[in-house]
N, C-alpha and C. Protein backbone atom coordinates (compact mmCIF):
# COMPACT_ATOMS: atom_id res chain seq x y z
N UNK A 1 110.99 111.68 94.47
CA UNK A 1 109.67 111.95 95.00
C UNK A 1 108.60 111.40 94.06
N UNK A 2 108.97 111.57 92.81
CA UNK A 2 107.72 110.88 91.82
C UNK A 2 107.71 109.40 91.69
N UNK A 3 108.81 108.47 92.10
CA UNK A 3 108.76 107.48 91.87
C UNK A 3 107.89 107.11 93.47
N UNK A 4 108.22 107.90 94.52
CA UNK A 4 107.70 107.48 96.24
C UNK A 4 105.20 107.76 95.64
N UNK A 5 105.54 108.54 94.67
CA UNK A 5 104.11 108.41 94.76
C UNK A 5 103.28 107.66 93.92
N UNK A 6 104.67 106.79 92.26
CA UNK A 6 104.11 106.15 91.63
C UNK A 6 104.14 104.68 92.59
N UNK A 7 104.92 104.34 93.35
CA UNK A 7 104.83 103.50 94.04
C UNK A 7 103.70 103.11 95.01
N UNK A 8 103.27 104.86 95.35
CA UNK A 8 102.39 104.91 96.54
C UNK A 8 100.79 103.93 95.83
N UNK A 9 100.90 104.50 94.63
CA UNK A 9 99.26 104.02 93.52
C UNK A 9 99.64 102.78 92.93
N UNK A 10 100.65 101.66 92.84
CA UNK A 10 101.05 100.94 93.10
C UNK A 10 100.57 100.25 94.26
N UNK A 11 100.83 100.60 95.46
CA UNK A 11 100.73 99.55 96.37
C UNK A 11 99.48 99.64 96.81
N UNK A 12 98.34 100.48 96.50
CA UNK A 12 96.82 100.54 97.05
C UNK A 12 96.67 100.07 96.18
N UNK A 13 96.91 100.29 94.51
CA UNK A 13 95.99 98.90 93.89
C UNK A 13 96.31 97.97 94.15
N UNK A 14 97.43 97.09 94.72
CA UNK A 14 97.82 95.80 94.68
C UNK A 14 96.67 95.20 96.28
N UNK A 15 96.86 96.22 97.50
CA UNK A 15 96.39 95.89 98.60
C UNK A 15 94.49 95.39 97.70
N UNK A 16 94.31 96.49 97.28
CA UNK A 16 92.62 96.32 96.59
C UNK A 16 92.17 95.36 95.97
N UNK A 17 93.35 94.93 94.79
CA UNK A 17 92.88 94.08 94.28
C UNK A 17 93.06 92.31 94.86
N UNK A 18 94.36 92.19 96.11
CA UNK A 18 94.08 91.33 97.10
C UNK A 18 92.79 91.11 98.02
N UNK A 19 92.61 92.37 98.48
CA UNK A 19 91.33 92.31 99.25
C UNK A 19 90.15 91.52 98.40
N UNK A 20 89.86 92.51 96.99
CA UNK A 20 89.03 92.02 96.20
C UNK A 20 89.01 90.09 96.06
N UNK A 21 90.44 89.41 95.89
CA UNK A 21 90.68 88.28 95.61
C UNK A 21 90.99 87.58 96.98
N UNK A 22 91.02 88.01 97.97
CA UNK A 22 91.66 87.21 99.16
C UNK A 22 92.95 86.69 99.42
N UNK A 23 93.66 87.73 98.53
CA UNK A 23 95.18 87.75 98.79
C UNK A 23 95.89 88.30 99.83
N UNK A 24 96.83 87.82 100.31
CA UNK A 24 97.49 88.96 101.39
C UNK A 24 98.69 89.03 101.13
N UNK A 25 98.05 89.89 99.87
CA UNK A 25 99.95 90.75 98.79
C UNK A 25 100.99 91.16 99.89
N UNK A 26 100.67 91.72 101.34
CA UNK A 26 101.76 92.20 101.95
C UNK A 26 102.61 91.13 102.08
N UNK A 27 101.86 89.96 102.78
CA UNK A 27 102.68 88.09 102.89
C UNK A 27 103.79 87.70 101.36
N UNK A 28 102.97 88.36 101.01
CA UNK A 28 103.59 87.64 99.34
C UNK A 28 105.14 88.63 98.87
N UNK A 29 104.74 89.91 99.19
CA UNK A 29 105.33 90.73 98.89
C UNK A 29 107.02 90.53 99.90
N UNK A 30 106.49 90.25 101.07
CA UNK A 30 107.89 90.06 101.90
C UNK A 30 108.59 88.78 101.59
N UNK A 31 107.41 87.67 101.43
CA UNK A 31 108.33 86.65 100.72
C UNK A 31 109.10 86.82 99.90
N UNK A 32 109.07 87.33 98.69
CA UNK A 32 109.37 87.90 97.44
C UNK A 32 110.81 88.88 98.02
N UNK A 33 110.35 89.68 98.94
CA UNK A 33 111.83 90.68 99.41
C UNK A 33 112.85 89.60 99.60
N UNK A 34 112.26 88.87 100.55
CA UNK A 34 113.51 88.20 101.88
C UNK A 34 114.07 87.60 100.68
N UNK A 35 113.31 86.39 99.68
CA UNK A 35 114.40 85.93 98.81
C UNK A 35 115.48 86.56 97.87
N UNK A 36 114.69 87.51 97.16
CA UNK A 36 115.16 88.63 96.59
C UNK A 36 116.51 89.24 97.45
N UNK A 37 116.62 89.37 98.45
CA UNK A 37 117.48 89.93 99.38
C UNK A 37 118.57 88.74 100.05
N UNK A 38 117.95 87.85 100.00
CA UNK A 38 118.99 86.30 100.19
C UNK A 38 119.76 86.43 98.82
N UNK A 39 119.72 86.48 97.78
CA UNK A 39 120.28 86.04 96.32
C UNK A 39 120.74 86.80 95.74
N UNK A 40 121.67 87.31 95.65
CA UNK A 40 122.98 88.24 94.29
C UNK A 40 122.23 88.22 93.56
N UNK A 41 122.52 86.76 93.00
CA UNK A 41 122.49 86.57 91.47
C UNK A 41 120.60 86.99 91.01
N UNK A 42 120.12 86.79 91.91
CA UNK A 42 118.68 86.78 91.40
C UNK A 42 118.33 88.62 91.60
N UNK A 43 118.61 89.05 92.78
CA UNK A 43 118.48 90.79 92.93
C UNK A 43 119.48 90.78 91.51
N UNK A 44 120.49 90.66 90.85
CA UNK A 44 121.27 91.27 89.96
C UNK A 44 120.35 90.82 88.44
N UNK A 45 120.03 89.53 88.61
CA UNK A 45 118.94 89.25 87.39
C UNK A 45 117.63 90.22 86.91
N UNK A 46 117.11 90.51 88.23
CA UNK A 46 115.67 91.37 88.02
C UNK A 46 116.08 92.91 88.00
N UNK A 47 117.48 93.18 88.41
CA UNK A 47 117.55 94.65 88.86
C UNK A 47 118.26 95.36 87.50
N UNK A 48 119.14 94.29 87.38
CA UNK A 48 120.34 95.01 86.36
C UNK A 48 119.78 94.73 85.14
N UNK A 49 120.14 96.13 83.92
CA UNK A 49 119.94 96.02 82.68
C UNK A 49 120.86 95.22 81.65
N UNK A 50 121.55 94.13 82.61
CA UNK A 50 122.18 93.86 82.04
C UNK A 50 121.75 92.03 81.44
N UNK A 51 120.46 91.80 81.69
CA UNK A 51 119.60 90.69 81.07
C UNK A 51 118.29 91.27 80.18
N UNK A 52 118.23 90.60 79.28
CA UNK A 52 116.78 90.83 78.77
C UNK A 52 115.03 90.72 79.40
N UNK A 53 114.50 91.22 79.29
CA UNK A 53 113.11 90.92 80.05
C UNK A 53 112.90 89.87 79.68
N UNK A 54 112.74 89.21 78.49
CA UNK A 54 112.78 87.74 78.56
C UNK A 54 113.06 86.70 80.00
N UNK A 55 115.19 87.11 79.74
CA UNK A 55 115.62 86.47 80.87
C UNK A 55 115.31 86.63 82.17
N UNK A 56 114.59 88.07 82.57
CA UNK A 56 114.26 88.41 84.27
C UNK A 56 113.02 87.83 84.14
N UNK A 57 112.02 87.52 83.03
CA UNK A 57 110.50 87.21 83.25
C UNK A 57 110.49 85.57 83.41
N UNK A 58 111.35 84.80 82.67
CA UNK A 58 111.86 83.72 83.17
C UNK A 58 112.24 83.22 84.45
N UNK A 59 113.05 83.87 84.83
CA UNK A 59 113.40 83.96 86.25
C UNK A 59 112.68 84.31 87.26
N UNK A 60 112.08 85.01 86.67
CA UNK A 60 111.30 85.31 88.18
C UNK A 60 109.57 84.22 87.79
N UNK A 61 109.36 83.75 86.80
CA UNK A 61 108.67 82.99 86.66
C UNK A 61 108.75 81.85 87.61
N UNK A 62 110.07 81.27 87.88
CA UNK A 62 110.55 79.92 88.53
C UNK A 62 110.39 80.57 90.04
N UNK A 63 111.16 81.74 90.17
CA UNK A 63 110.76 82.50 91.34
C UNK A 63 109.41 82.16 92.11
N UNK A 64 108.34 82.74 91.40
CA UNK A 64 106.97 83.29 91.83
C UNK A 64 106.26 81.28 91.88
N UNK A 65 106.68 80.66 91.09
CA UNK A 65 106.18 79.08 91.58
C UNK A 65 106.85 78.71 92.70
N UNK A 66 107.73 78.61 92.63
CA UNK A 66 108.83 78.35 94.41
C UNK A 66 107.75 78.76 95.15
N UNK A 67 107.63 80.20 95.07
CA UNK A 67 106.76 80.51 96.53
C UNK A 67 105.19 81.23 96.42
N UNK A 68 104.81 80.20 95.36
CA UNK A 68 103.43 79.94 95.17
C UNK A 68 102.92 81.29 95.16
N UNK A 69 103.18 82.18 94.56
CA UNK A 69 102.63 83.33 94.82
C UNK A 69 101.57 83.60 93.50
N UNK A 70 100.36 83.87 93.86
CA UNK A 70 99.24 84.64 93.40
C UNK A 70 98.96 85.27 91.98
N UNK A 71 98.52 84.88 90.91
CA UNK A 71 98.47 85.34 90.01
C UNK A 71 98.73 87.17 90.03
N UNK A 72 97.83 87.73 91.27
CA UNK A 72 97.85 88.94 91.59
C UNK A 72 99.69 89.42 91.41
N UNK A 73 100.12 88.85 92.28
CA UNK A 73 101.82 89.72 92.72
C UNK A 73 102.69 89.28 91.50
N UNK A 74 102.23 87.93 91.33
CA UNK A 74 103.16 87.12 89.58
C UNK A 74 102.95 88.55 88.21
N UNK A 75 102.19 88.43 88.19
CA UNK A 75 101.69 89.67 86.76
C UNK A 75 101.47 90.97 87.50
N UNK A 76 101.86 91.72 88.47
CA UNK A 76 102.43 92.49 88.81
C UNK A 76 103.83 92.78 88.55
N UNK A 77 104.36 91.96 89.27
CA UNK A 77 106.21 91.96 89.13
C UNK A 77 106.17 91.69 87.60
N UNK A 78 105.92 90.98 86.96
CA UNK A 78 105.94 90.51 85.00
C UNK A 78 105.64 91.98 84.32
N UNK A 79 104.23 92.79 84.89
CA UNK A 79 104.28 94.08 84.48
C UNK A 79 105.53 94.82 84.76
N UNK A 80 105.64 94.87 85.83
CA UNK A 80 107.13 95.55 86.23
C UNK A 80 108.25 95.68 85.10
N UNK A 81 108.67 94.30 85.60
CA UNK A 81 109.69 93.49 84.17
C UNK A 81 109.67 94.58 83.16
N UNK A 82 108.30 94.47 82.13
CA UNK A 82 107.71 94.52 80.88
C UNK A 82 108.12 96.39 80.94
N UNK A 83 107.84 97.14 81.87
CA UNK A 83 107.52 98.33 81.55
C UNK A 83 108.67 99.20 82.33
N UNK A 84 110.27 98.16 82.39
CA UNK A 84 111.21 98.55 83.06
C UNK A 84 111.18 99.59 84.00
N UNK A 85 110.04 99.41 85.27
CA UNK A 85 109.84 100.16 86.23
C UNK A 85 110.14 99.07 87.52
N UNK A 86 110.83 97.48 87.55
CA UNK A 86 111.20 96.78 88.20
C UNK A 86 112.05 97.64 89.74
N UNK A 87 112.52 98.47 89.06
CA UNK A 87 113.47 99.30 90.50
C UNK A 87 112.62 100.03 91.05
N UNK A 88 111.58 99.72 91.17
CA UNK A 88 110.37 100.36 91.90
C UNK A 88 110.15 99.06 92.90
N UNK A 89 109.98 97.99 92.90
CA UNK A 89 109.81 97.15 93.41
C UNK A 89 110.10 97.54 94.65
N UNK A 90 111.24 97.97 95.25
CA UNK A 90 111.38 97.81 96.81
C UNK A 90 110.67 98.88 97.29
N UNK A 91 110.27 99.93 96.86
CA UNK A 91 109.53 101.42 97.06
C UNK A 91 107.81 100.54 97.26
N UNK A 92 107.40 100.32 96.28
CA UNK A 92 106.35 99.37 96.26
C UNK A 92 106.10 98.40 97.58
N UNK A 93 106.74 97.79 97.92
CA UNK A 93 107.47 96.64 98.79
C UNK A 93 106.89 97.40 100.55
N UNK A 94 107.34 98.58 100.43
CA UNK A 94 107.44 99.98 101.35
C UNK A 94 106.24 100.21 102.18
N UNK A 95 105.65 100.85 100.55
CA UNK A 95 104.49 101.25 100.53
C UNK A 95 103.09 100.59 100.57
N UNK A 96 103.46 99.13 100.41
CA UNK A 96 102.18 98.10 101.04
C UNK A 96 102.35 97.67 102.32
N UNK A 97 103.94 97.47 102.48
CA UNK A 97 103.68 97.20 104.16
C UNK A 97 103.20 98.38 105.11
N UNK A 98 103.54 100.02 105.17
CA UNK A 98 103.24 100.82 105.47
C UNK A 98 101.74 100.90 105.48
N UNK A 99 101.06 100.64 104.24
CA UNK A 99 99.51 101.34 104.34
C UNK A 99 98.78 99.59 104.87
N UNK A 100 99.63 98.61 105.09
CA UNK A 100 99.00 97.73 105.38
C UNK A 100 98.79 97.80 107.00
N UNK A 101 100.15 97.57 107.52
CA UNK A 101 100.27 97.92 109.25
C UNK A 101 99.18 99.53 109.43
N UNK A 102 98.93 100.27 108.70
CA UNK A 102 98.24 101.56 108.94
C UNK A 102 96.36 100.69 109.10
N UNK A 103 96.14 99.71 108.11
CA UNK A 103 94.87 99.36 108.10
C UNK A 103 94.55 98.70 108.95
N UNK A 104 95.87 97.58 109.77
CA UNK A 104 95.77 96.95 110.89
C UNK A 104 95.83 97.78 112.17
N UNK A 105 96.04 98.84 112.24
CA UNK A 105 96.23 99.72 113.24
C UNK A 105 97.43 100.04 114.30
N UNK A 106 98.39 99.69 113.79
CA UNK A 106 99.89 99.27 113.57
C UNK A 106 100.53 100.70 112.72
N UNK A 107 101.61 101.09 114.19
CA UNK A 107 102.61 101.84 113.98
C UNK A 107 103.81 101.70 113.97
N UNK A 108 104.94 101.42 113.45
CA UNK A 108 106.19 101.36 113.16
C UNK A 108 107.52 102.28 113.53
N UNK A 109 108.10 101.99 114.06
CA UNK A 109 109.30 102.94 114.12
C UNK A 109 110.42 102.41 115.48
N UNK A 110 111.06 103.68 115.36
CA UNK A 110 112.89 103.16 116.07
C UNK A 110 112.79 104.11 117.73
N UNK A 111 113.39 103.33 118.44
CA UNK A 111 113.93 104.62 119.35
C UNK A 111 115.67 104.67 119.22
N UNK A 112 115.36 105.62 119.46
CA UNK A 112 117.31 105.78 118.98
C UNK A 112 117.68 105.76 120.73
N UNK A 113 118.77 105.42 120.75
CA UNK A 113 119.60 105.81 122.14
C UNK A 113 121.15 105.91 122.13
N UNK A 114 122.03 105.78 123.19
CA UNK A 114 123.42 105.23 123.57
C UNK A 114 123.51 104.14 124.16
N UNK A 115 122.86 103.92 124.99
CA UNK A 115 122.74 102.51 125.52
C UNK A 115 122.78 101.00 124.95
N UNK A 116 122.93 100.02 125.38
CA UNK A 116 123.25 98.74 124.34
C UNK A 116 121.23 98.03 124.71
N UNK A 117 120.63 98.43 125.18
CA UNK A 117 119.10 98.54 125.38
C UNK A 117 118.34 99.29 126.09
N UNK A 118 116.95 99.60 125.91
CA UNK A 118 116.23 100.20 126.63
C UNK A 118 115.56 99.60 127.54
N UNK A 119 115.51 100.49 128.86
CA UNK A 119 114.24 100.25 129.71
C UNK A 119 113.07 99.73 129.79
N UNK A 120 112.32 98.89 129.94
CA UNK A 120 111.04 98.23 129.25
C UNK A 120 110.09 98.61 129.77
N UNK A 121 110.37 99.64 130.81
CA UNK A 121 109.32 100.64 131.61
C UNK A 121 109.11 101.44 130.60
N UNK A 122 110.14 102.35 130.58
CA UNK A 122 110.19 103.68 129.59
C UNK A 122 109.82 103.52 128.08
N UNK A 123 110.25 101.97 127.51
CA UNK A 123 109.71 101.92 125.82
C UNK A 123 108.24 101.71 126.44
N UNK A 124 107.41 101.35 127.37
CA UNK A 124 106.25 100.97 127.56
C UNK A 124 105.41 102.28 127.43
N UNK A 125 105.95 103.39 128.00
CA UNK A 125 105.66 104.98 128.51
C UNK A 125 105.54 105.69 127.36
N UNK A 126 106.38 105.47 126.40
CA UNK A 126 106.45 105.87 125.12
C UNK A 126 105.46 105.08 124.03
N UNK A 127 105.48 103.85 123.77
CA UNK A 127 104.42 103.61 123.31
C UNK A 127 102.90 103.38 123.83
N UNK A 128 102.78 103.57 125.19
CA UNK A 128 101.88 104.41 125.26
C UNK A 128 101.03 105.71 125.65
N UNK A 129 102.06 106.56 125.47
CA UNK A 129 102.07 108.06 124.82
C UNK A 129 101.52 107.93 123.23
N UNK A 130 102.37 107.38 122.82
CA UNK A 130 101.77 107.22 121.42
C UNK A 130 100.57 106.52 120.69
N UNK A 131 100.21 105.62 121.60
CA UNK A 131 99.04 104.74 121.06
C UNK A 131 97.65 105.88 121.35
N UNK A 132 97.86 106.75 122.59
CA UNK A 132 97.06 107.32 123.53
C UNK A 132 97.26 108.84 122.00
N UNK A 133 97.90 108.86 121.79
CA UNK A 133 97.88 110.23 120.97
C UNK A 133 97.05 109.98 119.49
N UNK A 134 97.63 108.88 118.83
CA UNK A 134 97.27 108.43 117.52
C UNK A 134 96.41 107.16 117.69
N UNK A 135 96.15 106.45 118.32
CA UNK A 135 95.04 105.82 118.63
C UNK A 135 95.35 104.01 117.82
N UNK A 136 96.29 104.04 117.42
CA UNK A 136 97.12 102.92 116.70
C UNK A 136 98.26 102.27 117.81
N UNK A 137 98.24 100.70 117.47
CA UNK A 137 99.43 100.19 118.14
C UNK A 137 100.52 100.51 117.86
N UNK A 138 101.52 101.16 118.49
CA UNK A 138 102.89 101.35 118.20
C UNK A 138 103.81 100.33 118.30
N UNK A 139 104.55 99.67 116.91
CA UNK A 139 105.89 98.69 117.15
C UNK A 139 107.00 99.38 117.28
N UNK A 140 108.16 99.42 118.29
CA UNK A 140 109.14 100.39 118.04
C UNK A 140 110.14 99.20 118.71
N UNK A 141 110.87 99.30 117.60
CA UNK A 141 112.45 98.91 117.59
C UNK A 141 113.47 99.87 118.56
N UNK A 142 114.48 99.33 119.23
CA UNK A 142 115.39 99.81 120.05
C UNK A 142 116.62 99.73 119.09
N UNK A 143 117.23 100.44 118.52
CA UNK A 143 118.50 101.01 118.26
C UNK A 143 119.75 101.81 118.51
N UNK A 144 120.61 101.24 119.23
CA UNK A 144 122.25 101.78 120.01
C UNK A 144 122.22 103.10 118.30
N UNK A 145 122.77 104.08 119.16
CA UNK A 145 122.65 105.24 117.86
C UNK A 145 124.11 105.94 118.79
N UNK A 146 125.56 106.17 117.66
CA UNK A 146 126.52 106.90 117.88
C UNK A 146 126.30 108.12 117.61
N UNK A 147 125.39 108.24 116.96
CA UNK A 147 124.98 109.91 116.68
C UNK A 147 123.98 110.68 118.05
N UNK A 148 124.52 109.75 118.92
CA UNK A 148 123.34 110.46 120.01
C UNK A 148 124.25 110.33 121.43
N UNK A 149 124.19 111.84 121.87
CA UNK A 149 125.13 112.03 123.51
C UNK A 149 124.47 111.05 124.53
N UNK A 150 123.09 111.44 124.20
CA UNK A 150 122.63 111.29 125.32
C UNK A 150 121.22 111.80 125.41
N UNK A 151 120.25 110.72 125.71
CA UNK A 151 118.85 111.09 125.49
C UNK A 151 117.59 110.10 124.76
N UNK A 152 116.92 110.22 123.88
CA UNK A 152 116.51 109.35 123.22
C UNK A 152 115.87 110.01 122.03
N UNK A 153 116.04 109.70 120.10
CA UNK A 153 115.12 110.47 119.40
C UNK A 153 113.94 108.86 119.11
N UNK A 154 112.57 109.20 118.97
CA UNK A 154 111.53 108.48 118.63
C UNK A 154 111.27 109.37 116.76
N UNK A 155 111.33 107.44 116.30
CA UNK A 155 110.72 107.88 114.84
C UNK A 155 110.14 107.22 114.51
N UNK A 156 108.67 107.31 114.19
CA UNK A 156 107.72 106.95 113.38
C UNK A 156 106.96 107.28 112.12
N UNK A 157 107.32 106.79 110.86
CA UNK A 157 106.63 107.34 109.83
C UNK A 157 106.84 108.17 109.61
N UNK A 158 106.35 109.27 109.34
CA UNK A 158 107.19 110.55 109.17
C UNK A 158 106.71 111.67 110.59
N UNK A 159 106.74 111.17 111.71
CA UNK A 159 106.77 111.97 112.76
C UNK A 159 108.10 111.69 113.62
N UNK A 160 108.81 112.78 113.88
CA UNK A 160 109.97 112.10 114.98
C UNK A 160 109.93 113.15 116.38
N UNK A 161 110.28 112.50 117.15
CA UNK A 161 110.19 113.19 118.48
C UNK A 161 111.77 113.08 118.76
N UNK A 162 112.56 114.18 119.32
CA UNK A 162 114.09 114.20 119.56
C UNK A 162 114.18 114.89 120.81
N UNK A 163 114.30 114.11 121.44
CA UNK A 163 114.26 114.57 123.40
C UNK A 163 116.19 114.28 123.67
N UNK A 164 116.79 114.37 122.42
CA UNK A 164 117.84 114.09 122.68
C UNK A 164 118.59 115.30 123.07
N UNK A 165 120.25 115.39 124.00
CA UNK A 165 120.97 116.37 124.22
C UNK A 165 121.12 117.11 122.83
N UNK A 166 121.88 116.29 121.97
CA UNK A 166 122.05 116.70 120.65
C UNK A 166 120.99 117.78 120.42
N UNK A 167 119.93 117.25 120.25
CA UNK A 167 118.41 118.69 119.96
C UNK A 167 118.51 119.65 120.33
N UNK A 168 118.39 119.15 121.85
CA UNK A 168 118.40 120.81 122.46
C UNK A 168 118.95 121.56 122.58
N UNK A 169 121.07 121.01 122.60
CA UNK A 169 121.63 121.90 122.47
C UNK A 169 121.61 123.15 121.05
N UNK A 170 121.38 122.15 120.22
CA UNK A 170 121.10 122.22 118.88
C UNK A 170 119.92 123.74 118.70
N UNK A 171 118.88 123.65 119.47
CA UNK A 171 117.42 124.71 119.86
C UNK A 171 118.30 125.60 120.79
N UNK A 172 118.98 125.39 121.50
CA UNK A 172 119.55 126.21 122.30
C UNK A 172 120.57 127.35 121.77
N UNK A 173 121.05 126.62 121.08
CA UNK A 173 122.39 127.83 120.35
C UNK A 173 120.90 128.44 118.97
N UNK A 174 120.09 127.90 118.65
CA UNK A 174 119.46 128.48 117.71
C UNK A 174 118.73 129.98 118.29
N UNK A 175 118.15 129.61 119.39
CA UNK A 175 117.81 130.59 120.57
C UNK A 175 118.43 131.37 120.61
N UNK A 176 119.86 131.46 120.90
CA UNK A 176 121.06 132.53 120.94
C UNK A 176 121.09 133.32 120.20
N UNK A 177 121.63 132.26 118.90
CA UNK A 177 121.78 133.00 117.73
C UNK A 177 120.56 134.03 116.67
N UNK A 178 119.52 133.78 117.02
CA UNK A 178 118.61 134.45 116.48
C UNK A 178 118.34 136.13 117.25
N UNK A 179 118.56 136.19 118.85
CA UNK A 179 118.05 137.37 119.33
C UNK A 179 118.97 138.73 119.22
């Protein structure tokens, strides 16, 4: 939890001080993931204690020219490096795309189901239920879910809606068992 809120002051200064400079750290920041997430050897270079900051500030030096990235996100990640809080990076990563899609007015999240897709009526009904409630565009991903009989759970951010069998039976025996 303390690292989800050092991250959180983390990623508003980085968004601020882009704004301030005309950066768009979120762009930079996913670049930075996807490669990071393409490469072993390079996630194992910056992650593991098993190189010197030297060798990860090097590396990710050659890194951050490849993909031209911003004095801003370069001496960010180098701070990182320097103050072995680097495994913050993907929390960070998180937490700018989150408060970024929040400034664009952009909501995020899954619908769970059984099905191998959803209805394009019904995801339509649902996101807009939700746009109509919270006043933000809703993006929602369709996800086949084995953990679900039958029904659908909606998750966004930290709100979830569970209209699933699973739930209710779930509220139902709770019902029982309480009277």
């Amino acid at each position: 939890m303390k690292e989800q809120a050092v991250a959180r002051v983390y990623a508003k200064s980085l968004l601020e001080l882009g704004d301030d400079k005309k950066v768009a750290i979120a762009d930079e920041l996913t670049k930075l993931t996807e490669v990071i997430n393409k490469s072993n050897d390079l996630e194992n270079v910056l992650f593991l204690e098993l190189f010197t900051l030297e060798e990860k500030k090097t590396v990710f030096n050659e890194v951050a020219k490849k993909l031209s990235l911003s004095p801003i996100t370069t001496e960010t990640v180098k701070y990182l490096i320097d103050e072995k809080r680097i495994g913050i990076l993907p929390l960070i990563f998180k937490e700018v795309i989150v408060m970024d899609d929040e400034r664009k007015g952009f909501m995020k999240g899954t619908i769970e189901g059984t099905d191998t897709q959803i209805d394009p009526a019904f995801k339509a009904k649902i996101e807009g239920f939700l746009k109509k409630k919270f006043g933000r565009e809703p993006h929602l991903d369709y996800v086949q879910s084995a953990n679900i009989s039958a029904g659908y759970k909606v998750t966004i951010e930290d709100l979830q809606l569970d209209a699933s069998l699973d739930n209710q039976l779930e509220q139902f025996k709770q019902s029982i068992l309480s009277e």
